[in-house]
N, C-alpha and C. Protein backbone atom coordinates (compact mmCIF):
# COMPACT_ATOMS: atom_id res chain seq x y z
N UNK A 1 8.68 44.90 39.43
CA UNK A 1 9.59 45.22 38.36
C UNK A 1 8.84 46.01 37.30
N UNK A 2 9.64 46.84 36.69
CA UNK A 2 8.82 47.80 35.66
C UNK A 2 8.97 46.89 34.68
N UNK A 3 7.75 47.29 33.49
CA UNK A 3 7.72 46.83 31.87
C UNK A 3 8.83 46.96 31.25
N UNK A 4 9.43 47.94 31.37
CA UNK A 4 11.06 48.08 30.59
C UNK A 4 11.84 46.78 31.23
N UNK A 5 12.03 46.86 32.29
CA UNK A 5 12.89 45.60 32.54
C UNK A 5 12.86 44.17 31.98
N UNK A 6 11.24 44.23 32.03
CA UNK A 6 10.81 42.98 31.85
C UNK A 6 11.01 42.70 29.98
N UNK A 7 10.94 43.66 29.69
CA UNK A 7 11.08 43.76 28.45
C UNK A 7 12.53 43.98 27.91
N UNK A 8 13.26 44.18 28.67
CA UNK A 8 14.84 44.48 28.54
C UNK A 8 15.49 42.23 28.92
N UNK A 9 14.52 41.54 29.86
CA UNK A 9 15.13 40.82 30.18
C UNK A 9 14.49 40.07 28.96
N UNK A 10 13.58 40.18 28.73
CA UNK A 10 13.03 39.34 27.36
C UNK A 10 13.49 39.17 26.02
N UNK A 11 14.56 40.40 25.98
CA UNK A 11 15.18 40.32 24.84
C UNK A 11 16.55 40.19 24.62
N UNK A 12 16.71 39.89 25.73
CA UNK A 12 18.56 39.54 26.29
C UNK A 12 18.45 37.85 25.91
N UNK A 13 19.77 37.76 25.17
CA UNK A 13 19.92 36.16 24.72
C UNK A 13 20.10 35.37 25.89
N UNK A 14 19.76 35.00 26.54
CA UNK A 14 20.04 34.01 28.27
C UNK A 14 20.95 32.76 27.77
N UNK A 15 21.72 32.79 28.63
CA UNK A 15 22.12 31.64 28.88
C UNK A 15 21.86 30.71 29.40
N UNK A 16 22.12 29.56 30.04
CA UNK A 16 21.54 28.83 31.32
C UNK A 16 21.27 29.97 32.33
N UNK A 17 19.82 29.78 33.12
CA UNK A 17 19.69 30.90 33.83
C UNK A 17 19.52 29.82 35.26
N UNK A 18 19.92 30.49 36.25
CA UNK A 18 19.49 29.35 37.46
C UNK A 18 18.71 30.60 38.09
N UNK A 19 17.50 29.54 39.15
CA UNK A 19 16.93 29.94 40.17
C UNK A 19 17.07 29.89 41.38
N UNK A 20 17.19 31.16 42.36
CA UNK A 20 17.82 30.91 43.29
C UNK A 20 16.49 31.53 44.65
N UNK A 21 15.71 31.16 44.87
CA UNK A 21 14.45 31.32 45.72
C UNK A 21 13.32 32.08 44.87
N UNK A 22 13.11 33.19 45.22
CA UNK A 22 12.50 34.00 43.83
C UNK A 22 13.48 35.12 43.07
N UNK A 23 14.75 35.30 43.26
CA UNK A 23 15.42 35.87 42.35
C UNK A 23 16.37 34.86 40.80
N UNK A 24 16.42 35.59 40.25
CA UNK A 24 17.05 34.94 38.71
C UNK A 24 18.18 35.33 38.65
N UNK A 25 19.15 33.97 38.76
CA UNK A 25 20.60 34.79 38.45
C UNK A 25 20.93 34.87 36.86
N UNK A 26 21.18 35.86 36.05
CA UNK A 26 20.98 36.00 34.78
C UNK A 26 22.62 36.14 34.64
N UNK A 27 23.01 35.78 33.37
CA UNK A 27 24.42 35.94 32.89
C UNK A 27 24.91 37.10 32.68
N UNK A 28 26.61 37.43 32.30
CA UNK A 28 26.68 38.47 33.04
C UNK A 28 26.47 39.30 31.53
N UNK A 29 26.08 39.18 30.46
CA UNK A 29 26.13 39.45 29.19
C UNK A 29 24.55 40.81 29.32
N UNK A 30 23.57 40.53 30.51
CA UNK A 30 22.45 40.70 30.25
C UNK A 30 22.55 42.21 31.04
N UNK A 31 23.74 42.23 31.87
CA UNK A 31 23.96 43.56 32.90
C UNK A 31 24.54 44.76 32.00
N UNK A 32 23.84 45.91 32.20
CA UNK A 32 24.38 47.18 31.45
C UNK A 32 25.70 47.92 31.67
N UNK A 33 25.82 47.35 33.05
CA UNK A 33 26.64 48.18 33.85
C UNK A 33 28.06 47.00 33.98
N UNK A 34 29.09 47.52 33.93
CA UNK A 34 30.43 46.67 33.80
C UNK A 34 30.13 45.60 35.06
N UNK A 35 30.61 44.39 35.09
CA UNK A 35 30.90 43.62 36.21
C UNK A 35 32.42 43.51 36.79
N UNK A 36 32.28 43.16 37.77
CA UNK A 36 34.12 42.84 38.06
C UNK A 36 33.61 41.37 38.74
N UNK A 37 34.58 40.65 38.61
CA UNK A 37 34.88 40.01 39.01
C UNK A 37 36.04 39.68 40.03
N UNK A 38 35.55 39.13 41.35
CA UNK A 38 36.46 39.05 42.27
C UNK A 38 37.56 37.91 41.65
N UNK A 39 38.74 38.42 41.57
CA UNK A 39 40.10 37.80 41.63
C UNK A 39 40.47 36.90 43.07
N UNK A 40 41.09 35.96 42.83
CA UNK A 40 41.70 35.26 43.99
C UNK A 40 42.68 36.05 44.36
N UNK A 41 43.31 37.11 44.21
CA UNK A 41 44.47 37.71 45.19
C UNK A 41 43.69 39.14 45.14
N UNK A 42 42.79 39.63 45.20
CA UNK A 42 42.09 40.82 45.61
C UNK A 42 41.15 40.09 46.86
N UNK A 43 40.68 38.66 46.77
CA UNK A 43 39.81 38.32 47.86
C UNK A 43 40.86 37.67 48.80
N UNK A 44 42.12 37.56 48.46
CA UNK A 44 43.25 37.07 49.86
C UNK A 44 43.78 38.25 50.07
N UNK A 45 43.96 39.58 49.37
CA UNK A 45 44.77 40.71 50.09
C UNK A 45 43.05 41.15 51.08
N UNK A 46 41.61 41.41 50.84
CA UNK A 46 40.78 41.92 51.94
C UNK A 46 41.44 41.11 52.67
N UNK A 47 40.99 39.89 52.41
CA UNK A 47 40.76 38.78 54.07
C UNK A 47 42.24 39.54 54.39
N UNK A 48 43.36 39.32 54.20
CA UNK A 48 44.57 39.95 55.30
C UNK A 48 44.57 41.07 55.75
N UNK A 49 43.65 42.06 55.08
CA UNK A 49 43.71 43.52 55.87
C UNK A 49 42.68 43.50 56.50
N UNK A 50 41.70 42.51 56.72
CA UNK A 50 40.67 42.62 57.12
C UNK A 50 39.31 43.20 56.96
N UNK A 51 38.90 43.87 55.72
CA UNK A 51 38.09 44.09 55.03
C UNK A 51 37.91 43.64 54.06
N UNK A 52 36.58 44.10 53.94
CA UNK A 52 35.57 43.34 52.39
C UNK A 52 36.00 44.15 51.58
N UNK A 53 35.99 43.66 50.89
CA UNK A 53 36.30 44.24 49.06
C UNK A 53 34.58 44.64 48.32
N UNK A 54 34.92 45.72 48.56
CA UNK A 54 33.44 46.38 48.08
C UNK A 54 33.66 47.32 46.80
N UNK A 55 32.91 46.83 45.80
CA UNK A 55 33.05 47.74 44.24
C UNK A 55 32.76 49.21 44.39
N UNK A 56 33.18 49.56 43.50
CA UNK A 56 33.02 51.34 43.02
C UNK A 56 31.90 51.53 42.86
N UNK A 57 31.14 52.48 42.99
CA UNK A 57 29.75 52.57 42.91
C UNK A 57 28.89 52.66 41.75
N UNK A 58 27.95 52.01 40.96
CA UNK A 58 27.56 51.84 39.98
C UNK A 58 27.91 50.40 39.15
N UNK A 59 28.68 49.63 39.98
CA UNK A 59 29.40 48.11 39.41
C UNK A 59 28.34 47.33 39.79
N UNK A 60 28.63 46.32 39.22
CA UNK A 60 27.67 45.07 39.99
C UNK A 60 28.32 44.03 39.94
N UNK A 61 28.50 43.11 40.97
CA UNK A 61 29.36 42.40 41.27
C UNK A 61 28.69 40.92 41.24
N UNK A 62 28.68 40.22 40.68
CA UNK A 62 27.92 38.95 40.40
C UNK A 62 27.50 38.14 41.78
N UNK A 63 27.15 37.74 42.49
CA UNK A 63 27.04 36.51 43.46
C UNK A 63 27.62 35.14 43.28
N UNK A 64 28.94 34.91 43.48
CA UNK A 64 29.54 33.46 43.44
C UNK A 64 28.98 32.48 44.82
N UNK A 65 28.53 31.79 44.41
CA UNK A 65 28.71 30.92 45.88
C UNK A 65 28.41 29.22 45.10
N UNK A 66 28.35 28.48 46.03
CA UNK A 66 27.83 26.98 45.83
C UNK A 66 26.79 26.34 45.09
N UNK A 67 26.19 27.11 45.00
CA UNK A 67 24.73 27.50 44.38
C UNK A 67 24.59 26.93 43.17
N UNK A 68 25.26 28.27 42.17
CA UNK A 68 25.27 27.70 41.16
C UNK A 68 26.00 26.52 40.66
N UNK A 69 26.70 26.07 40.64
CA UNK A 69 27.94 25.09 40.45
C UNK A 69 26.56 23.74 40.86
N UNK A 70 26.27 23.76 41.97
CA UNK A 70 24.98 22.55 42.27
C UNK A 70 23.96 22.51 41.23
N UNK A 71 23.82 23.73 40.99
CA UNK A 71 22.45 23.89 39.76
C UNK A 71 23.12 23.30 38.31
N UNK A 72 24.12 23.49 38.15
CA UNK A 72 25.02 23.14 37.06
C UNK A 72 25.15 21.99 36.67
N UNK A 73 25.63 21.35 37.58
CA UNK A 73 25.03 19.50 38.02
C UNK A 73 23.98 19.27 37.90
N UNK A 74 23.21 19.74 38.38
CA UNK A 74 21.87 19.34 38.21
C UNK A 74 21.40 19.88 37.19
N UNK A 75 21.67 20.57 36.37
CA UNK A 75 21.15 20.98 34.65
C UNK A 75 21.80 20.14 33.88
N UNK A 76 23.38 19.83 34.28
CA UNK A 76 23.80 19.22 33.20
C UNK A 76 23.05 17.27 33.63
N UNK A 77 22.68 17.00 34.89
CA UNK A 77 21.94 15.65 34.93
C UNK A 77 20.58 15.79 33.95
N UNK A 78 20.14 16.83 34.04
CA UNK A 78 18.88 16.48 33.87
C UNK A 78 18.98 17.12 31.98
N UNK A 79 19.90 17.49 31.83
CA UNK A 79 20.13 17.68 30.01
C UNK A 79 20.34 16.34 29.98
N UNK A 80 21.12 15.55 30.25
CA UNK A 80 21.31 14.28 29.85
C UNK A 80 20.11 13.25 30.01
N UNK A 81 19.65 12.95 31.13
CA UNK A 81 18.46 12.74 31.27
C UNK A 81 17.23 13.26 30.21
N UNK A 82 17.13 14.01 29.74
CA UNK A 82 16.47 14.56 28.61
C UNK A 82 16.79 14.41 27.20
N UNK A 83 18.51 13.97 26.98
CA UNK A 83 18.96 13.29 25.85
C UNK A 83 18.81 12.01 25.78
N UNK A 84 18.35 11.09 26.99
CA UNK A 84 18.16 9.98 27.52
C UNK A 84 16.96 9.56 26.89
N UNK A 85 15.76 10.15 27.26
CA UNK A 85 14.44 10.23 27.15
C UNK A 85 14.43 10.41 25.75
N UNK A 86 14.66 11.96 24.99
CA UNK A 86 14.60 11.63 23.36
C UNK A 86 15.05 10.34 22.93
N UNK A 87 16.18 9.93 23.05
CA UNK A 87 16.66 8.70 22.40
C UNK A 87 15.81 7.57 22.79
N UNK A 88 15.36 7.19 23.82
CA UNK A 88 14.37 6.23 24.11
C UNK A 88 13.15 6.44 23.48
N UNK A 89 12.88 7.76 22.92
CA UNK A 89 11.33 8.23 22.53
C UNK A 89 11.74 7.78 20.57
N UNK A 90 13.01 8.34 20.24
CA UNK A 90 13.29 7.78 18.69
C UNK A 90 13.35 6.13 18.64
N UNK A 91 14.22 5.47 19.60
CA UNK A 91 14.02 4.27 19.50
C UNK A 91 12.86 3.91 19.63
N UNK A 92 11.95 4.00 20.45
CA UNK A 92 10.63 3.19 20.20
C UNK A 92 9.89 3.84 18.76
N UNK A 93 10.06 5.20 18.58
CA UNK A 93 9.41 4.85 17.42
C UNK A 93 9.82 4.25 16.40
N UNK A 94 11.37 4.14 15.90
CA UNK A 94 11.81 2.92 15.36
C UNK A 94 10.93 1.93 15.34
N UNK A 95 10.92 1.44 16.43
CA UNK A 95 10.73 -0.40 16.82
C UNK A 95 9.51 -0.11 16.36
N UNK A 96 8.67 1.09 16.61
CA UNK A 96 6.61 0.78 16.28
C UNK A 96 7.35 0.63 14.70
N UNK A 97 7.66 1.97 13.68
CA UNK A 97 7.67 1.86 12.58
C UNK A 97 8.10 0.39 11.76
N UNK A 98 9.51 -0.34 12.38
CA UNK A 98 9.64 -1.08 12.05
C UNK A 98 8.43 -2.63 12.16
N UNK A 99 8.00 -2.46 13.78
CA UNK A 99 6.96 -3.50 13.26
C UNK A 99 5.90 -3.32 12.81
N UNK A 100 5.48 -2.58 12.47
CA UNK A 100 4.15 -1.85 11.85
C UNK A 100 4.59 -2.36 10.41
N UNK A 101 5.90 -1.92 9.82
CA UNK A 101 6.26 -2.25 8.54
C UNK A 101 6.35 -4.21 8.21
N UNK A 102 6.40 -4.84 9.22
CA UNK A 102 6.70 -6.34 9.03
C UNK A 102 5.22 -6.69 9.81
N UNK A 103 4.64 -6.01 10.50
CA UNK A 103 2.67 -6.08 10.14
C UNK A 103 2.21 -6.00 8.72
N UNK A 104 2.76 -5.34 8.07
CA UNK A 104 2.05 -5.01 6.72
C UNK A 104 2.69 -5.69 5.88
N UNK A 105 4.06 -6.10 5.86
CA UNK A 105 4.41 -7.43 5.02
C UNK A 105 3.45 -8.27 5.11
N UNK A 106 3.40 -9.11 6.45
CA UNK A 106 3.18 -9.90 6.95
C UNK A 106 1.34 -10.33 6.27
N UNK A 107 0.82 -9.05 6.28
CA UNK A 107 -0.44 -8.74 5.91
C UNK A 107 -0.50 -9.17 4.03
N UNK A 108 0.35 -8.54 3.54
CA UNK A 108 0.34 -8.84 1.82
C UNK A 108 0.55 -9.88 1.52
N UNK A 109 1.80 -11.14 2.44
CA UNK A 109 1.97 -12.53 2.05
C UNK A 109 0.73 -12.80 2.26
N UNK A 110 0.08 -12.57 3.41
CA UNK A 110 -1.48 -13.67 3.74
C UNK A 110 -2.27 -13.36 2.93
N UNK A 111 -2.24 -11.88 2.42
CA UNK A 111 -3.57 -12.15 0.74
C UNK A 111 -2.79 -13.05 -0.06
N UNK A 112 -1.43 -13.21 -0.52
CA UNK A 112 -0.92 -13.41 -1.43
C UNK A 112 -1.07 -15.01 -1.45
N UNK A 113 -0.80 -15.52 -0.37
CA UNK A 113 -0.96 -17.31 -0.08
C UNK A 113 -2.31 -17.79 -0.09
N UNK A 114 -3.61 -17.05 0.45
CA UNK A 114 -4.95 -16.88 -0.25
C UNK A 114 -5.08 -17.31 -1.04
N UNK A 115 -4.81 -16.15 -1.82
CA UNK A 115 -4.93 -16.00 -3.53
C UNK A 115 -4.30 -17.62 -3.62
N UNK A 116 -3.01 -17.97 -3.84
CA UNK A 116 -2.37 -19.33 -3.89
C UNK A 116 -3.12 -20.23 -3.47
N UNK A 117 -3.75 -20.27 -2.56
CA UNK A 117 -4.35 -21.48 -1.97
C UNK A 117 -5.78 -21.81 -2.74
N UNK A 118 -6.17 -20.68 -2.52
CA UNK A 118 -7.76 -20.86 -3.64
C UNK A 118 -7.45 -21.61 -5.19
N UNK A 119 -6.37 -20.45 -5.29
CA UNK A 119 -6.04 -21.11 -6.84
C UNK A 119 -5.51 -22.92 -7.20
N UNK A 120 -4.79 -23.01 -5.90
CA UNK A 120 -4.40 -24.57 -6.00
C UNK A 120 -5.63 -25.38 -5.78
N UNK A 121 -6.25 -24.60 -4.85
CA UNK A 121 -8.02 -26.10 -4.92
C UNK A 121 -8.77 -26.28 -5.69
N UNK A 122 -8.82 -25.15 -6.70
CA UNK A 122 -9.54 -25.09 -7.68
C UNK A 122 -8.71 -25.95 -9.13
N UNK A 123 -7.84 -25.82 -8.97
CA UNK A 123 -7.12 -27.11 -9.83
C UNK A 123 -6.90 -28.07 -9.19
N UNK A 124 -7.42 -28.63 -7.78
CA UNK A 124 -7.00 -29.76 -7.52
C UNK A 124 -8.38 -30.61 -7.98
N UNK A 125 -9.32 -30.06 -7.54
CA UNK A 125 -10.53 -30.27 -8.17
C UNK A 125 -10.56 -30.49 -9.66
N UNK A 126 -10.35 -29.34 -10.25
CA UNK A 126 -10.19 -29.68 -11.56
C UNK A 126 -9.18 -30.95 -12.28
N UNK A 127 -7.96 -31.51 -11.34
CA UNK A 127 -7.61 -32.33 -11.63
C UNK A 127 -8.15 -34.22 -10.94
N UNK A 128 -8.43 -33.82 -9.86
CA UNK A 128 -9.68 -35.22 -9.60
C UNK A 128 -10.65 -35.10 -10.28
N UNK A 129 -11.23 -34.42 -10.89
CA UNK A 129 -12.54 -34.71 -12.30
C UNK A 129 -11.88 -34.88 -13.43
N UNK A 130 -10.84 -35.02 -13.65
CA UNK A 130 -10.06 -35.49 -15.27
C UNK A 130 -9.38 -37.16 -14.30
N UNK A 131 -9.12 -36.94 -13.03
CA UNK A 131 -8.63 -38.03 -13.07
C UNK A 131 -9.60 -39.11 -12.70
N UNK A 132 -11.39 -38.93 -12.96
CA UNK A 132 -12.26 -39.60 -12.22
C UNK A 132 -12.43 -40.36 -13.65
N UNK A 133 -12.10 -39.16 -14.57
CA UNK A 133 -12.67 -39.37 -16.03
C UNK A 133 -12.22 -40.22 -16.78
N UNK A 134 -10.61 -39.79 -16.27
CA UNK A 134 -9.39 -41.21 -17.10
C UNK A 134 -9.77 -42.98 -16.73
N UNK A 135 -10.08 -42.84 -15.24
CA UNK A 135 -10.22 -43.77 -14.74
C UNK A 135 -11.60 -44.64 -15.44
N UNK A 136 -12.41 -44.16 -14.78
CA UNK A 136 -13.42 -44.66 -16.25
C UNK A 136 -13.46 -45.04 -17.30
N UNK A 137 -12.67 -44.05 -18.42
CA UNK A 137 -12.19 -45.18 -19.55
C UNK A 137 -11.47 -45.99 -19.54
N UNK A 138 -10.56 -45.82 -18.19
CA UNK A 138 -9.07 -46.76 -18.74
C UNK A 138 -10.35 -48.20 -17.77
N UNK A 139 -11.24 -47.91 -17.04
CA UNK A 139 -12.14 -49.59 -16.79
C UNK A 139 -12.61 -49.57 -18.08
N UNK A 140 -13.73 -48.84 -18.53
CA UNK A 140 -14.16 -49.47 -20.04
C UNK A 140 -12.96 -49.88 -20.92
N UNK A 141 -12.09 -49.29 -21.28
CA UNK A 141 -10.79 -50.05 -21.88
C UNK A 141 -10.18 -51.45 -21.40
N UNK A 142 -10.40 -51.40 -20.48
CA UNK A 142 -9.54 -53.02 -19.18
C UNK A 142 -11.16 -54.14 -20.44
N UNK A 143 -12.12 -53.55 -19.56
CA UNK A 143 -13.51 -54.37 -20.13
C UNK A 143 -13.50 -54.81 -21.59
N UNK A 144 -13.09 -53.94 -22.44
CA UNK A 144 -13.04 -54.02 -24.05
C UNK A 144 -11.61 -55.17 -24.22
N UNK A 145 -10.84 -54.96 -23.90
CA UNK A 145 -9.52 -55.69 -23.79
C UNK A 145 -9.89 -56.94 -23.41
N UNK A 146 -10.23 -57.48 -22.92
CA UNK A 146 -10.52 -58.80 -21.69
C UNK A 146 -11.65 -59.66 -22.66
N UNK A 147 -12.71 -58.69 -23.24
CA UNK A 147 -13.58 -59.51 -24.00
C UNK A 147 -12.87 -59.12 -25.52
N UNK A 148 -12.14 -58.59 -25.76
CA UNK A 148 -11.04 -59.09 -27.25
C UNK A 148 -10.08 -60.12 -27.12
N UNK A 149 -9.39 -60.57 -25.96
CA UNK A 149 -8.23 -61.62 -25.53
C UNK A 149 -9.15 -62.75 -25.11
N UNK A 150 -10.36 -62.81 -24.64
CA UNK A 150 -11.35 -63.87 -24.27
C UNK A 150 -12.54 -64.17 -25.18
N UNK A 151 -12.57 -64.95 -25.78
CA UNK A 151 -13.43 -64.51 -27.00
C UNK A 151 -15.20 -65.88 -26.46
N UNK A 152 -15.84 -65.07 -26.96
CA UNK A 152 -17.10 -65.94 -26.34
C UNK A 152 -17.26 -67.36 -26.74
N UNK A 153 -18.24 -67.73 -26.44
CA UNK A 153 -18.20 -69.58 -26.50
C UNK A 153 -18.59 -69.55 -28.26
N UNK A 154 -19.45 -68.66 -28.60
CA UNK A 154 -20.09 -68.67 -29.87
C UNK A 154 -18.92 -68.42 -30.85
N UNK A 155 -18.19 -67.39 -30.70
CA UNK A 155 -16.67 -67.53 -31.44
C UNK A 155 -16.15 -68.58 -31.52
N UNK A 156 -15.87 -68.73 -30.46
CA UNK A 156 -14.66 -69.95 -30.14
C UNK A 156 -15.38 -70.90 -30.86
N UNK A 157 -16.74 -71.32 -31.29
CA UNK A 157 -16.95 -72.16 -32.17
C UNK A 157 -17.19 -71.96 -33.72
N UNK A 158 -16.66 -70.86 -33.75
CA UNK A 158 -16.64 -70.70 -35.16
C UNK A 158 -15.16 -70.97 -36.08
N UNK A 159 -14.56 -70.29 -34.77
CA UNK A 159 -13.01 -70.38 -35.13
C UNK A 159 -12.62 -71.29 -34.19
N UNK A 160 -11.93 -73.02 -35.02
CA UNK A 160 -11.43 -73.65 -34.41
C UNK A 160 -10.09 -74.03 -33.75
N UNK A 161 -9.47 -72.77 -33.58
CA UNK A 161 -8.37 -72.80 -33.07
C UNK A 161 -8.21 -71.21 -32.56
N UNK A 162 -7.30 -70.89 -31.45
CA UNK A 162 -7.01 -70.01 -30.99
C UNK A 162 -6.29 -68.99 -31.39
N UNK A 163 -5.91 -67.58 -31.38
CA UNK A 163 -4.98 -67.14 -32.60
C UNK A 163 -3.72 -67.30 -32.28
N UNK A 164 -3.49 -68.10 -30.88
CA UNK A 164 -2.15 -68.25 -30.60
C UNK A 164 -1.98 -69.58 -31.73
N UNK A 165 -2.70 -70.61 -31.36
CA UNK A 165 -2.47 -71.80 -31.95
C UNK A 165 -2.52 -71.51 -33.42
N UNK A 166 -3.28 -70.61 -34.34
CA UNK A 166 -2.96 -70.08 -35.57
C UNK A 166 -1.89 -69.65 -35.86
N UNK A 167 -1.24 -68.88 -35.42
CA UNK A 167 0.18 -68.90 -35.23
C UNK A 167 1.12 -69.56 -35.23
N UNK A 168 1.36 -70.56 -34.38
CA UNK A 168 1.82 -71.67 -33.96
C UNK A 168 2.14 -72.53 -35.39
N UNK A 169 0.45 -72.81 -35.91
CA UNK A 169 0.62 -73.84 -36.76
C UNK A 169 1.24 -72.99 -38.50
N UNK A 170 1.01 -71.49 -38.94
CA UNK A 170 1.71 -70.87 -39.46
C UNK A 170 3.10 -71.24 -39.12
N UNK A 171 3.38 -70.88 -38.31
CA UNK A 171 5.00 -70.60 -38.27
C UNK A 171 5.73 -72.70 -38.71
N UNK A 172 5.14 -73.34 -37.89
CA UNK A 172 5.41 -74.84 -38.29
C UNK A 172 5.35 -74.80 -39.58
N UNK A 173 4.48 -74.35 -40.47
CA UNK A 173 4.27 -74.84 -41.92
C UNK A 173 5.40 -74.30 -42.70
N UNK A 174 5.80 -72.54 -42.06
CA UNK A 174 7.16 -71.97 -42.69
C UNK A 174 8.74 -73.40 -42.44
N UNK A 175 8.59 -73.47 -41.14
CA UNK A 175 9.39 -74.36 -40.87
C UNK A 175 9.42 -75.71 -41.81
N UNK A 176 8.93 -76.14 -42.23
CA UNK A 176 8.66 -77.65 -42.48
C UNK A 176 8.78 -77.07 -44.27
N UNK A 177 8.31 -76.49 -44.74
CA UNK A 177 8.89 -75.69 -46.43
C UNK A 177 10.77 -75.77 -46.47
N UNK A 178 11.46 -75.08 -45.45
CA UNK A 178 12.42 -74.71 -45.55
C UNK A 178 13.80 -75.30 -45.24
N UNK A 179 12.84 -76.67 -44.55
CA UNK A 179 13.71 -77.45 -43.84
C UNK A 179 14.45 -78.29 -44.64
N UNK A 180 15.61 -78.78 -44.83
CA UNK A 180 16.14 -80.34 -45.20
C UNK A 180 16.10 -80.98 -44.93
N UNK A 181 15.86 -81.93 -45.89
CA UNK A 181 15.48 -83.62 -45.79
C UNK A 181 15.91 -84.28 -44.48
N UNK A 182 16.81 -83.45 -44.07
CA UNK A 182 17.39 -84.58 -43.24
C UNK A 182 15.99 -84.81 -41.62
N UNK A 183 16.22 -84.78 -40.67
CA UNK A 183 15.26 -85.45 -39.97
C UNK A 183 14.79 -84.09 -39.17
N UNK A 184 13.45 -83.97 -39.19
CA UNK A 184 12.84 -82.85 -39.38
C UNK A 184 12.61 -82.71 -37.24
N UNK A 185 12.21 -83.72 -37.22
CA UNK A 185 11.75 -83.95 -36.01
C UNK A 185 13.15 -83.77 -35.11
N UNK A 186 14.29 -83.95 -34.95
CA UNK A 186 15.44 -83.91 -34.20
C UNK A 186 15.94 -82.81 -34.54
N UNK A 187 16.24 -81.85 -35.51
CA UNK A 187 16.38 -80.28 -35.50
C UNK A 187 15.49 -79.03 -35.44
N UNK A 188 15.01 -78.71 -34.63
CA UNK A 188 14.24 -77.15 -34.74
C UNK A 188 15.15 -76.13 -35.21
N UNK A 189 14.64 -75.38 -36.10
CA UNK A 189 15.57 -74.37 -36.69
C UNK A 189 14.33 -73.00 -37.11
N UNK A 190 14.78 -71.63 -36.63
CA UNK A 190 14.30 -71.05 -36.52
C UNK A 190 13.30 -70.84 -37.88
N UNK A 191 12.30 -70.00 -38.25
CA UNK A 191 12.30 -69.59 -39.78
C UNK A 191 13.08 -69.25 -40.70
N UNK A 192 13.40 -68.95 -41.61
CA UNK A 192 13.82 -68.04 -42.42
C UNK A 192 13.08 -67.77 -43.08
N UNK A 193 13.38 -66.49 -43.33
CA UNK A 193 12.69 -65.25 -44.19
C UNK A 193 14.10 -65.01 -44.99
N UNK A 194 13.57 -64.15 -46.15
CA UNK A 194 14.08 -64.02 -47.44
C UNK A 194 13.81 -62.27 -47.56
């Protein structure tokens, strides 16, 4: 084939082009020269007279046969098949992007609960050393308490009565001021205060 051609077919807009052994059947847009197309009652009046229907000279008459129509099928399978494949190629990258994106969540909670977790031990600590501390005084406090309500033998002989029984005998003495004559011993009656 000459350079012009090749260069004439290179710049022709193609359509679907099919291959048919080593020739190219090209659309009919790409031919210089008029085409005809065989009619169904120009190819039933040959067959009845018995000749071929042969163009005017300088026409070009396309090649119809089985051919293409098979290739057609099989372009339009394998376009689909190829719309098939993109869509399977967008969905997965979906699915990477999306889990890639709930990887990297996934990644910021675990610094983030870290961070939380350190921070809670470090006050838990800090709160078992205040609560080692309370404890301690509240025994020295129990200890201080116990020897103020229990008083030593050397007290107890200084002071001859208990401060309950000081009490006791206070409150009798209010009683016995306030009481009437009448029989002291057969009515208990609370204090009075004034």
């Amino acid at each position: 084939m000459s350079d012009k051609y090749n260069q004439y077919l290179s710049t022709c807009v193609l359509a679907p082009n099919h291959t048919l052994g080593n020739a190219t059947i090209l659309p009919q847009h790409c031919f210089s020269a008029p085409v005809i197309k065989p009619s169904a009652t120009n190819v039933a009046n040959s067959r009845a007279i018995g000749t071929t229907l042969s163009p005017p000279p300088g026409v070009m008459v396309p090649v119809h046969n089985a051919v293409p129509s098979d290739l057609s099928v099989k372009d339009e399978r394998e376009l689909k098949r190829e719309k098939r494949k993109q869509s399977n190629r967008e969905s997965a990258r979906r699915s990477r992007l999306r889990k890639q994106a709930e990887t990297e969540e996934l990644a910021t909670q675990v610094e983030s609960l870290a961070a939380e977790n350190t921070s809670l031990r470090s006050e838990i600590g800090r709160l078992t050393e205040s609560s080692e501390k309370l404890r301690l005084e509240n025994s020295a406090l129990m200890v201080k308490l116990k020897d103020t309500a229990e008083p030593s033998p050397s007290k107890a002989a200084a002071s001859p009565s208990s401060p309950r029984a000081s009490a006791e005998n206070f409150l009798s003495m209010i009683d016995s001021a306030n009481a009437p004559s009448v029989s002291r011993h057969t009515e208990h009656v609370g204090p009075r205060l004034r």
